[in-house]
C-alpha atoms as a PDB file:
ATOM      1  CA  UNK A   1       0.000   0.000   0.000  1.00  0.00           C
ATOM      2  CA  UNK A   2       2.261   2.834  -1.450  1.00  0.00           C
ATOM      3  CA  UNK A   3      -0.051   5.651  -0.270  1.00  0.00           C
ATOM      4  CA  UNK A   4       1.013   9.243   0.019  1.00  0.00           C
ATOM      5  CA  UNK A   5      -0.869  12.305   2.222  1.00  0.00           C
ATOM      6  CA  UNK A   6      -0.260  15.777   1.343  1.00  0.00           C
ATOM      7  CA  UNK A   7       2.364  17.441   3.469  1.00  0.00           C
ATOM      8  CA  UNK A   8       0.093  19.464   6.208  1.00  0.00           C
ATOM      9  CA  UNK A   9      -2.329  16.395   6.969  1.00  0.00           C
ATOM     10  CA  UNK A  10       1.272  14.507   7.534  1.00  0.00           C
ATOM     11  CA  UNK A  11       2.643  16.591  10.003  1.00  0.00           C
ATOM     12  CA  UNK A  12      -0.298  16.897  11.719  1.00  0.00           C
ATOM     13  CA  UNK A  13      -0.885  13.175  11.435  1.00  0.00           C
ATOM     14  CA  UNK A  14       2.552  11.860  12.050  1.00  0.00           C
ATOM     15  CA  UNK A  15       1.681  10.670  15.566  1.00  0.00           C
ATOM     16  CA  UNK A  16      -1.540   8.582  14.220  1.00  0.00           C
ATOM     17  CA  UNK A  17       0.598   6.661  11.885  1.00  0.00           C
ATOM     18  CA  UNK A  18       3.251   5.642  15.034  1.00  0.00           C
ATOM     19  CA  UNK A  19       0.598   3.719  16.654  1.00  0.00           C
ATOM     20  CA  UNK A  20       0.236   0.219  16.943  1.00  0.00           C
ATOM     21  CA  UNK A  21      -3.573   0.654  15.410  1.00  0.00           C
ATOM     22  CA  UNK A  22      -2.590   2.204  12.582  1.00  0.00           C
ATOM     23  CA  UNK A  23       0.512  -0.410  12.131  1.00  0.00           C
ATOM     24  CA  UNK A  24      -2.312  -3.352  12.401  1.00  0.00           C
ATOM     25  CA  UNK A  25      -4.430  -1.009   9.945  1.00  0.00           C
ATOM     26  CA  UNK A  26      -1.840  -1.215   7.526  1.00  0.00           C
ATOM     27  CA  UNK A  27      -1.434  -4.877   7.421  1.00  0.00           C
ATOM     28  CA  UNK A  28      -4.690  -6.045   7.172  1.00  0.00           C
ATOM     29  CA  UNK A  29      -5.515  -3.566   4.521  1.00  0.00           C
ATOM     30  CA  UNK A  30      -2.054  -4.483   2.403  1.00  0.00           C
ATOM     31  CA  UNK A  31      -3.472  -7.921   3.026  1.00  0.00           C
ATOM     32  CA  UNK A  32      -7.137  -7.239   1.651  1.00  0.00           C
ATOM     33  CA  UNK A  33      -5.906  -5.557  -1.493  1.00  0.00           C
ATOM     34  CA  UNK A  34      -3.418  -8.162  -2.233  1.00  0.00           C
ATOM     35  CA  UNK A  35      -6.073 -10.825  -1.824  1.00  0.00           C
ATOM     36  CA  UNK A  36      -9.411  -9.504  -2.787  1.00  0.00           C
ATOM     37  CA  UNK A  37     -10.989  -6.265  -4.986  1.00  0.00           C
ATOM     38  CA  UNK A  38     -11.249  -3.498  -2.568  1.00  0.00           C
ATOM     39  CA  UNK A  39     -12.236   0.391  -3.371  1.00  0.00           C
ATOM     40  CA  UNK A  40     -10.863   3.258  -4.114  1.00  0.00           C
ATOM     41  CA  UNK A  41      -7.735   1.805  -5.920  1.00  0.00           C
ATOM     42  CA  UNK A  42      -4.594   1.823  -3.237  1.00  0.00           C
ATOM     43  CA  UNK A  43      -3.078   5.262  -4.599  1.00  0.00           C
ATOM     44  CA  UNK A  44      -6.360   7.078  -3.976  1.00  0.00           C
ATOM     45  CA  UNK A  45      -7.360   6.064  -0.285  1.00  0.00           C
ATOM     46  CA  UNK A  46      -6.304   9.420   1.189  1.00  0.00           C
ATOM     47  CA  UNK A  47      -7.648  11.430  -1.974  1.00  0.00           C
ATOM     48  CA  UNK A  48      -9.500  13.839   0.153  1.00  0.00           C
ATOM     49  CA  UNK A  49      -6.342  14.911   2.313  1.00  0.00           C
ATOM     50  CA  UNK A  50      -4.859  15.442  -0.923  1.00  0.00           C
ATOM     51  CA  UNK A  51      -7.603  17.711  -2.303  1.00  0.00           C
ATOM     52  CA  UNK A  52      -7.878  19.245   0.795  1.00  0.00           C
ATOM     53  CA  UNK A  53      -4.971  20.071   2.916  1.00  0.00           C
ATOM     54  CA  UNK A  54      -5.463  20.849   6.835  1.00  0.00           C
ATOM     55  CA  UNK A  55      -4.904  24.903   5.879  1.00  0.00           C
ATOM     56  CA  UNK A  56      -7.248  24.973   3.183  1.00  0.00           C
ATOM     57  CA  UNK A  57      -9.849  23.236   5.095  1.00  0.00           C
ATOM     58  CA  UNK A  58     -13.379  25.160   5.629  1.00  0.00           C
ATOM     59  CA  UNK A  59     -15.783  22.836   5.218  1.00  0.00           C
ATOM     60  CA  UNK A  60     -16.270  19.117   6.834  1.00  0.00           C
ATOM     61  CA  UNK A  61     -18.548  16.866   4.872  1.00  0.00           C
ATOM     62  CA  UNK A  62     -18.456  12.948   6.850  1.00  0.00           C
ATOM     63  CA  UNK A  63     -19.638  10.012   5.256  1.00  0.00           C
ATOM     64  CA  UNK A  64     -19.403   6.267   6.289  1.00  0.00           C
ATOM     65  CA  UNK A  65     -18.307   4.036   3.615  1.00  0.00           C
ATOM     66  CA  UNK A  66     -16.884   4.504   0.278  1.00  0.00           C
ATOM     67  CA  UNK A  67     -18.759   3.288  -2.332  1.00  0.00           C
ATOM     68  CA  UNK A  68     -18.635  -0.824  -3.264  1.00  0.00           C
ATOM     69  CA  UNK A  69     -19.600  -0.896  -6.404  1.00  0.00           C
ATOM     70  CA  UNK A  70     -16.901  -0.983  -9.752  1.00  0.00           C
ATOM     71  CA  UNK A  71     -15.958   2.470 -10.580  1.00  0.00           C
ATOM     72  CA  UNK A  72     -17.677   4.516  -7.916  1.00  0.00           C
ATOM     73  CA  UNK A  73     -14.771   5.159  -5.182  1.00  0.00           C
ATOM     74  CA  UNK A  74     -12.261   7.557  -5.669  1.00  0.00           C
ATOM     75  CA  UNK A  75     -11.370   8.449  -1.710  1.00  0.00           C
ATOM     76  CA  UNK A  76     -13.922  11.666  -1.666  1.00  0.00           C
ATOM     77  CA  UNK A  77     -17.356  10.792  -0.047  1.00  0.00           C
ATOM     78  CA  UNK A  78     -20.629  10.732  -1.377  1.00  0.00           C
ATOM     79  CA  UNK A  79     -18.065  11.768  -5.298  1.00  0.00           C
ATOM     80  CA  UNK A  80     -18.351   9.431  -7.795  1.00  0.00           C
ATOM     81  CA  UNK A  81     -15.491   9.188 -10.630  1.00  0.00           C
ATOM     82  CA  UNK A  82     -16.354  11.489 -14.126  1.00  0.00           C
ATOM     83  CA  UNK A  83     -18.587   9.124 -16.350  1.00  0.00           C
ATOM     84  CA  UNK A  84     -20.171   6.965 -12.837  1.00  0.00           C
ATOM     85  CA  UNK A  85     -24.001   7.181 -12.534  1.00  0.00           C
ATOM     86  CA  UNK A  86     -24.388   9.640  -9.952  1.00  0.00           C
ATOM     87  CA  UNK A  87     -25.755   7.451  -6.914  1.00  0.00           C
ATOM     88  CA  UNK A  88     -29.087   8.166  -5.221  1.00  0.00           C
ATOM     89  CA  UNK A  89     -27.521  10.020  -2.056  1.00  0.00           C
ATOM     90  CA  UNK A  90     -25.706  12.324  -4.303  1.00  0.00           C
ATOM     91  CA  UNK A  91     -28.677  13.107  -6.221  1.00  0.00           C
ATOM     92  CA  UNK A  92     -30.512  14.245  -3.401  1.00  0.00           C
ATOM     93  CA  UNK A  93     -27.759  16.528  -2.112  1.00  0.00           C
ATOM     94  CA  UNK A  94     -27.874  18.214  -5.299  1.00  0.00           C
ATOM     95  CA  UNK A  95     -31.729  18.412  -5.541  1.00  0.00           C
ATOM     96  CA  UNK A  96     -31.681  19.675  -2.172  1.00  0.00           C
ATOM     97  CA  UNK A  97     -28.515  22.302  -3.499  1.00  0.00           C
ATOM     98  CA  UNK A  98     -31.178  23.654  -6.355  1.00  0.00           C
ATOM     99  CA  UNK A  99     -33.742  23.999  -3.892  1.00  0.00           C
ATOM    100  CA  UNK A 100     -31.429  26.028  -1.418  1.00  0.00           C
ATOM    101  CA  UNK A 101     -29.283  27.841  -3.627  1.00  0.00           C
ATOM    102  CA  UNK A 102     -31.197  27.709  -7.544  1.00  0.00           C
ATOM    103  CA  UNK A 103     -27.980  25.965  -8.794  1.00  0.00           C
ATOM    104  CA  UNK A 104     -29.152  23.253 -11.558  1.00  0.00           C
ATOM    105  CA  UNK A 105     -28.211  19.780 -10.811  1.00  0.00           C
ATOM    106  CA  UNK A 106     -24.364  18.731 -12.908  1.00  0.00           C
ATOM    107  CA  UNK A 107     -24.239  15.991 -14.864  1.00  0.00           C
ATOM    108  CA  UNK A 108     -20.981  15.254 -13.073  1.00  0.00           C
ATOM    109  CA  UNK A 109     -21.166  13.413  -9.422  1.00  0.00           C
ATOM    110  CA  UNK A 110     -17.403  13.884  -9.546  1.00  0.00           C
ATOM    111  CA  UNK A 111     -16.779  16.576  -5.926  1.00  0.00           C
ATOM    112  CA  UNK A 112     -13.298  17.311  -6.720  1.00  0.00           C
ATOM    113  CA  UNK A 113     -13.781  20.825  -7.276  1.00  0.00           C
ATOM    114  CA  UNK A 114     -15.394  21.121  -3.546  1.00  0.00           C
ATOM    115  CA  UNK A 115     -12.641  19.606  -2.313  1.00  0.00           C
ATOM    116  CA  UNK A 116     -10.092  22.025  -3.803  1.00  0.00           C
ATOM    117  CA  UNK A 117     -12.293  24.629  -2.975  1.00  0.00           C
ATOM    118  CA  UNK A 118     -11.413  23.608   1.084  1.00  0.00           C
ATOM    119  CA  UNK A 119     -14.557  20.806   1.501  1.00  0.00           C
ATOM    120  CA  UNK A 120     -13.115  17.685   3.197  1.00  0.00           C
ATOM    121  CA  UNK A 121     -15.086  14.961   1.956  1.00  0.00           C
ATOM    122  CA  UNK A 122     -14.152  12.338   4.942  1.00  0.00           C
ATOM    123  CA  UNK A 123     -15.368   8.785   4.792  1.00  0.00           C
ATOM    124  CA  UNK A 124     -15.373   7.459   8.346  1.00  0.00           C
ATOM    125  CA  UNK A 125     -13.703   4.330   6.565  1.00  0.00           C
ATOM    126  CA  UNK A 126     -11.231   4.735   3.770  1.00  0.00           C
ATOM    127  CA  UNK A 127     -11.464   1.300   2.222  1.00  0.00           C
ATOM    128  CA  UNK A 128     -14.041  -1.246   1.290  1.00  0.00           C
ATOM    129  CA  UNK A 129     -14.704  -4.917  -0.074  1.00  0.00           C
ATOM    130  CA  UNK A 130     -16.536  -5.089  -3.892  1.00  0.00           C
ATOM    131  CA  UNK A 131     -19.834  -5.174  -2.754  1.00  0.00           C
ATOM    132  CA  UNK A 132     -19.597  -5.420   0.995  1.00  0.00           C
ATOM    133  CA  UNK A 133     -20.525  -2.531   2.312  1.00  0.00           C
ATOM    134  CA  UNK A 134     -19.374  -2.099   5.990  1.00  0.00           C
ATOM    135  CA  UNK A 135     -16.433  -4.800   5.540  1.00  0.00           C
ATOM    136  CA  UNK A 136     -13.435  -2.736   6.626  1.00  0.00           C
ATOM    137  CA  UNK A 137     -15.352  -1.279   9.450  1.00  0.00           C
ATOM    138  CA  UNK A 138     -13.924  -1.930  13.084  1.00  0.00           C
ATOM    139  CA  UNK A 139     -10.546  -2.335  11.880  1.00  0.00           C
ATOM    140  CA  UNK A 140      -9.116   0.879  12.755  1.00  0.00           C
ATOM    141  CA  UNK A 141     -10.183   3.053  10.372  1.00  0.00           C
ATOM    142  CA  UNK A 142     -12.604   4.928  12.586  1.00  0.00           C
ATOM    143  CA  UNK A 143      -9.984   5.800  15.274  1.00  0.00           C
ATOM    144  CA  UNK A 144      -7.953   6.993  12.940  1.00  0.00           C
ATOM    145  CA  UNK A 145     -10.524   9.256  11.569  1.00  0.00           C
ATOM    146  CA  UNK A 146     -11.728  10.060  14.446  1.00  0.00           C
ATOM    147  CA  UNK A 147      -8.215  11.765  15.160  1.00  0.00           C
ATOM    148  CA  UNK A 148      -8.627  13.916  12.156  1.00  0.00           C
ATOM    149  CA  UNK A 149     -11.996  15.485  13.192  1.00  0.00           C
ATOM    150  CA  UNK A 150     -10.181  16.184  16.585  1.00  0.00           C
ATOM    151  CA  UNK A 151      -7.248  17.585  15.454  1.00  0.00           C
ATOM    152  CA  UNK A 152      -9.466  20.044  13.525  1.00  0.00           C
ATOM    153  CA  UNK A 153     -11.761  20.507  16.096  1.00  0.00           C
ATOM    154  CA  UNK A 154      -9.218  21.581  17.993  1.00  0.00           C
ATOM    155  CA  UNK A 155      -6.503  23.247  15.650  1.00  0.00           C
ATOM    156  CA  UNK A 156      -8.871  25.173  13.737  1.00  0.00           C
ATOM    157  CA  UNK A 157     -11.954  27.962  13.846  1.00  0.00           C
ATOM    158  CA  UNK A 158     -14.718  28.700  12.339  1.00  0.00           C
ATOM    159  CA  UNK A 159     -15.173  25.484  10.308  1.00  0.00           C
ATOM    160  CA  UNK A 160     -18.361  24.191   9.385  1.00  0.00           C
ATOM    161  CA  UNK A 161     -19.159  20.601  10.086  1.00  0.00           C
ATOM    162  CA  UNK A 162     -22.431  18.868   7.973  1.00  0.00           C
ATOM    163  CA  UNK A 163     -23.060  15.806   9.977  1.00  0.00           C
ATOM    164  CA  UNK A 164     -25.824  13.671   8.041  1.00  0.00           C
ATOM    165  CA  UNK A 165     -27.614  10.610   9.733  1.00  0.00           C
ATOM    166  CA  UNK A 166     -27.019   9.255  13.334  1.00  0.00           C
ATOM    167  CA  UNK A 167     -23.729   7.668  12.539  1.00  0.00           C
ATOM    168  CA  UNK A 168     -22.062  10.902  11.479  1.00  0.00           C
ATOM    169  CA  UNK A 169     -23.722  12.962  14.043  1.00  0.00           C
ATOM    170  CA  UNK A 170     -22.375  10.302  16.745  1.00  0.00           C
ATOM    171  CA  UNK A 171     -18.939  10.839  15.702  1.00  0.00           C
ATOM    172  CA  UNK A 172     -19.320  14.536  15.407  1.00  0.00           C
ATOM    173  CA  UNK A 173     -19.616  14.509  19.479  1.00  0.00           C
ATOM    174  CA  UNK A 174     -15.824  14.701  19.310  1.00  0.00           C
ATOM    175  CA  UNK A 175     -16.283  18.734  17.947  1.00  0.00           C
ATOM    176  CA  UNK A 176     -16.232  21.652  19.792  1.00  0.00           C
ATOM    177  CA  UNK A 177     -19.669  23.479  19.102  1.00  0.00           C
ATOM    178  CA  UNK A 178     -18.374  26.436  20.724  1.00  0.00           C
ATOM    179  CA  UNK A 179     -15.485  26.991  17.743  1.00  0.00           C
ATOM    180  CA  UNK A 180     -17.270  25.659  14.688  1.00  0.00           C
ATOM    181  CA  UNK A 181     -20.604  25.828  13.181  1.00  0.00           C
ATOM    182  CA  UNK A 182     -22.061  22.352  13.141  1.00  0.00           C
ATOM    183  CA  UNK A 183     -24.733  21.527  10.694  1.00  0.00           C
ATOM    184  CA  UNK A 184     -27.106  18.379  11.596  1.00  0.00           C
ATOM    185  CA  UNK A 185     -29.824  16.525   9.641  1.00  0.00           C
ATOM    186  CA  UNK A 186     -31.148  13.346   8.610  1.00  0.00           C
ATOM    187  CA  UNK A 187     -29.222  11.421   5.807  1.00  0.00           C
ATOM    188  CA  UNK A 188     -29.680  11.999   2.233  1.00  0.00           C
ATOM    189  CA  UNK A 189     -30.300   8.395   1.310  1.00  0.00           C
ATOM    190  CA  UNK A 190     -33.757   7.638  -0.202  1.00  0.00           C
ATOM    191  CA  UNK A 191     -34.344   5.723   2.913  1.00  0.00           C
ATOM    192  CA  UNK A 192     -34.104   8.860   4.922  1.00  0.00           C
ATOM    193  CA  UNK A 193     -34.253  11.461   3.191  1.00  0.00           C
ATOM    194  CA  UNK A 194     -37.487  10.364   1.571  1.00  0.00           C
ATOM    195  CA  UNK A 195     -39.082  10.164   5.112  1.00  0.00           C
ATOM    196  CA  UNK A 196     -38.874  13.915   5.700  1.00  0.00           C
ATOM    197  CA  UNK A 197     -35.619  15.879   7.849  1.00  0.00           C
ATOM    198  CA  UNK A 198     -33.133  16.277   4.254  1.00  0.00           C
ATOM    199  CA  UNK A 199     -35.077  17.945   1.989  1.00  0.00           C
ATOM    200  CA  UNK A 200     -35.367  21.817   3.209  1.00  0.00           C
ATOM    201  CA  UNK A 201     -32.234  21.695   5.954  1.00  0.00           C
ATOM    202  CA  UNK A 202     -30.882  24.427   3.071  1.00  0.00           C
ATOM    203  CA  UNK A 203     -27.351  23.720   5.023  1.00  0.00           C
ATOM    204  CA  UNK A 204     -25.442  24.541   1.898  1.00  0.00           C
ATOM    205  CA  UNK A 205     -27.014  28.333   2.086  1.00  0.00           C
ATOM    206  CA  UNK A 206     -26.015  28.243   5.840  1.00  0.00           C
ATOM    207  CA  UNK A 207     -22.798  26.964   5.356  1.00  0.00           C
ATOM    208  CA  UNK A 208     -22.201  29.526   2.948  1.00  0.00           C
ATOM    209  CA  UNK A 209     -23.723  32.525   5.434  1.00  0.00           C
ATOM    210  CA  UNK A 210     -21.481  31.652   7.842  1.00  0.00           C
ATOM    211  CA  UNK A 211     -18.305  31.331   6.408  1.00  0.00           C
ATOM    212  CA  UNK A 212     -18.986  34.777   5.017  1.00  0.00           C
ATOM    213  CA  UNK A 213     -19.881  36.633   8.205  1.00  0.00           C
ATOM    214  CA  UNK A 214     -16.267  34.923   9.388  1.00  0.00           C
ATOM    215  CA  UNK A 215     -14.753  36.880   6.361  1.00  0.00           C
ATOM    216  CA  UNK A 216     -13.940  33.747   4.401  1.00  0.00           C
ATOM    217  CA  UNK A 217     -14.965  32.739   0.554  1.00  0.00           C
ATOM    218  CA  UNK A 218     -18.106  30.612   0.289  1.00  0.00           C
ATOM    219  CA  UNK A 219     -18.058  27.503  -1.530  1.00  0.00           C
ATOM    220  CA  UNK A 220     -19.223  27.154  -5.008  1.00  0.00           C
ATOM    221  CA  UNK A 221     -21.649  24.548  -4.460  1.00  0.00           C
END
């Protein structure tokens, strides 16, 4: 697993990757891509550190899992690679992004340009089996993760955090509400979303509002 991060997520970082966890993380996940089909591909695992370095950072978007499915995962969550069907999740994020903001929906799922705009798009878990959703959970992937929402939390102000669904809001308990702006709702899968507490949370407006009155550049959404 020859896996770069961009140089201020590394320094900050440098302490995770010491740790016997992350040592055992590394091993089983060599393992599972020498053995089986796991997503992203190896060289993209850390994709969103290396859209989105720690400085650059305004905006925290957490997901779960990447993507299982053939194609889909390229280490940004809820982005799909240019040409991939945009999956149901991301389609309500941008119908909900027309609704708030009037923008029409791209044709693209691809989120690299939020990312490089200062959106990290953070799965809880970096890596996944081919159509096993949840498979590389509980292996240390969460701790590790979890030590990159705290060393924002507590490095940085004035970021905005959109925590979507129980899970994410669960591991957002590790933020400091009185430094950030933290944005909750339900999840934007048809499951949830569908049942009322997505559609109208216009967080994308808020987000935007916020980071404004803190004299920083809103996202292009």
């Amino acid at each position: 697993m020859d896996v770069k991060i961009e140089q201020s997520w590394k320094e900050r970082l440098e302490p995770e990757f010491e740790k016997p966890y992350f040592t055992n993380l590394v091993e089983f996940v060599k393992n599972e891509y020498s053995t089986k089909q796991i997503f992203p591909p190896a060289k993209q695992i850390f994709n969103a550190f290396n859209y989105c370095s720690f400085d650059a950072c305004k905006v925290v978007i957490l997901g779960q899992d990447p993507y299982h499915g053939a194609g889909q995962a390229h280490g940004l969550c809820f982005s799909v690679n240019e040409g991939v069907r945009t999956p149901p999740s991301l389609v309500n994020i941008f119908k909900e992004i027309q609704d708030d903001l009037g923008k029409p929906i791209p044709k693209s799922g691809n989120l690299e340009r939020w990312a490089k705009q200062g959106v990290l798009l953070l799965n809880a878990t970096l890596t996944v089996q081919s159509g096993l959703a949840g498979s590389h959970q509980n292996k240390g992937w969460e701790k590790f993760t979890d030590a990159v929402i705290k060393c924002l939390s507590d490095e940085k102000n004035n970021l905005v955090f959109m925590l979507w669904g129980r899970y994410a809001q669960d591991k957002g308990s590790i933020i400091d509400a009185s430094r950030h702006y933290i944005l909750k709702s339900k999840h934007p899968s048809p499951m949830s979303a569908n049942g009322g507490g997505w559609f109208g949370n216009q967080h994308f407006s808020k987000a935007n509002a916020y980071l404004e009155s803190k004299g920083l550049e809103p996202i292009n959404w």
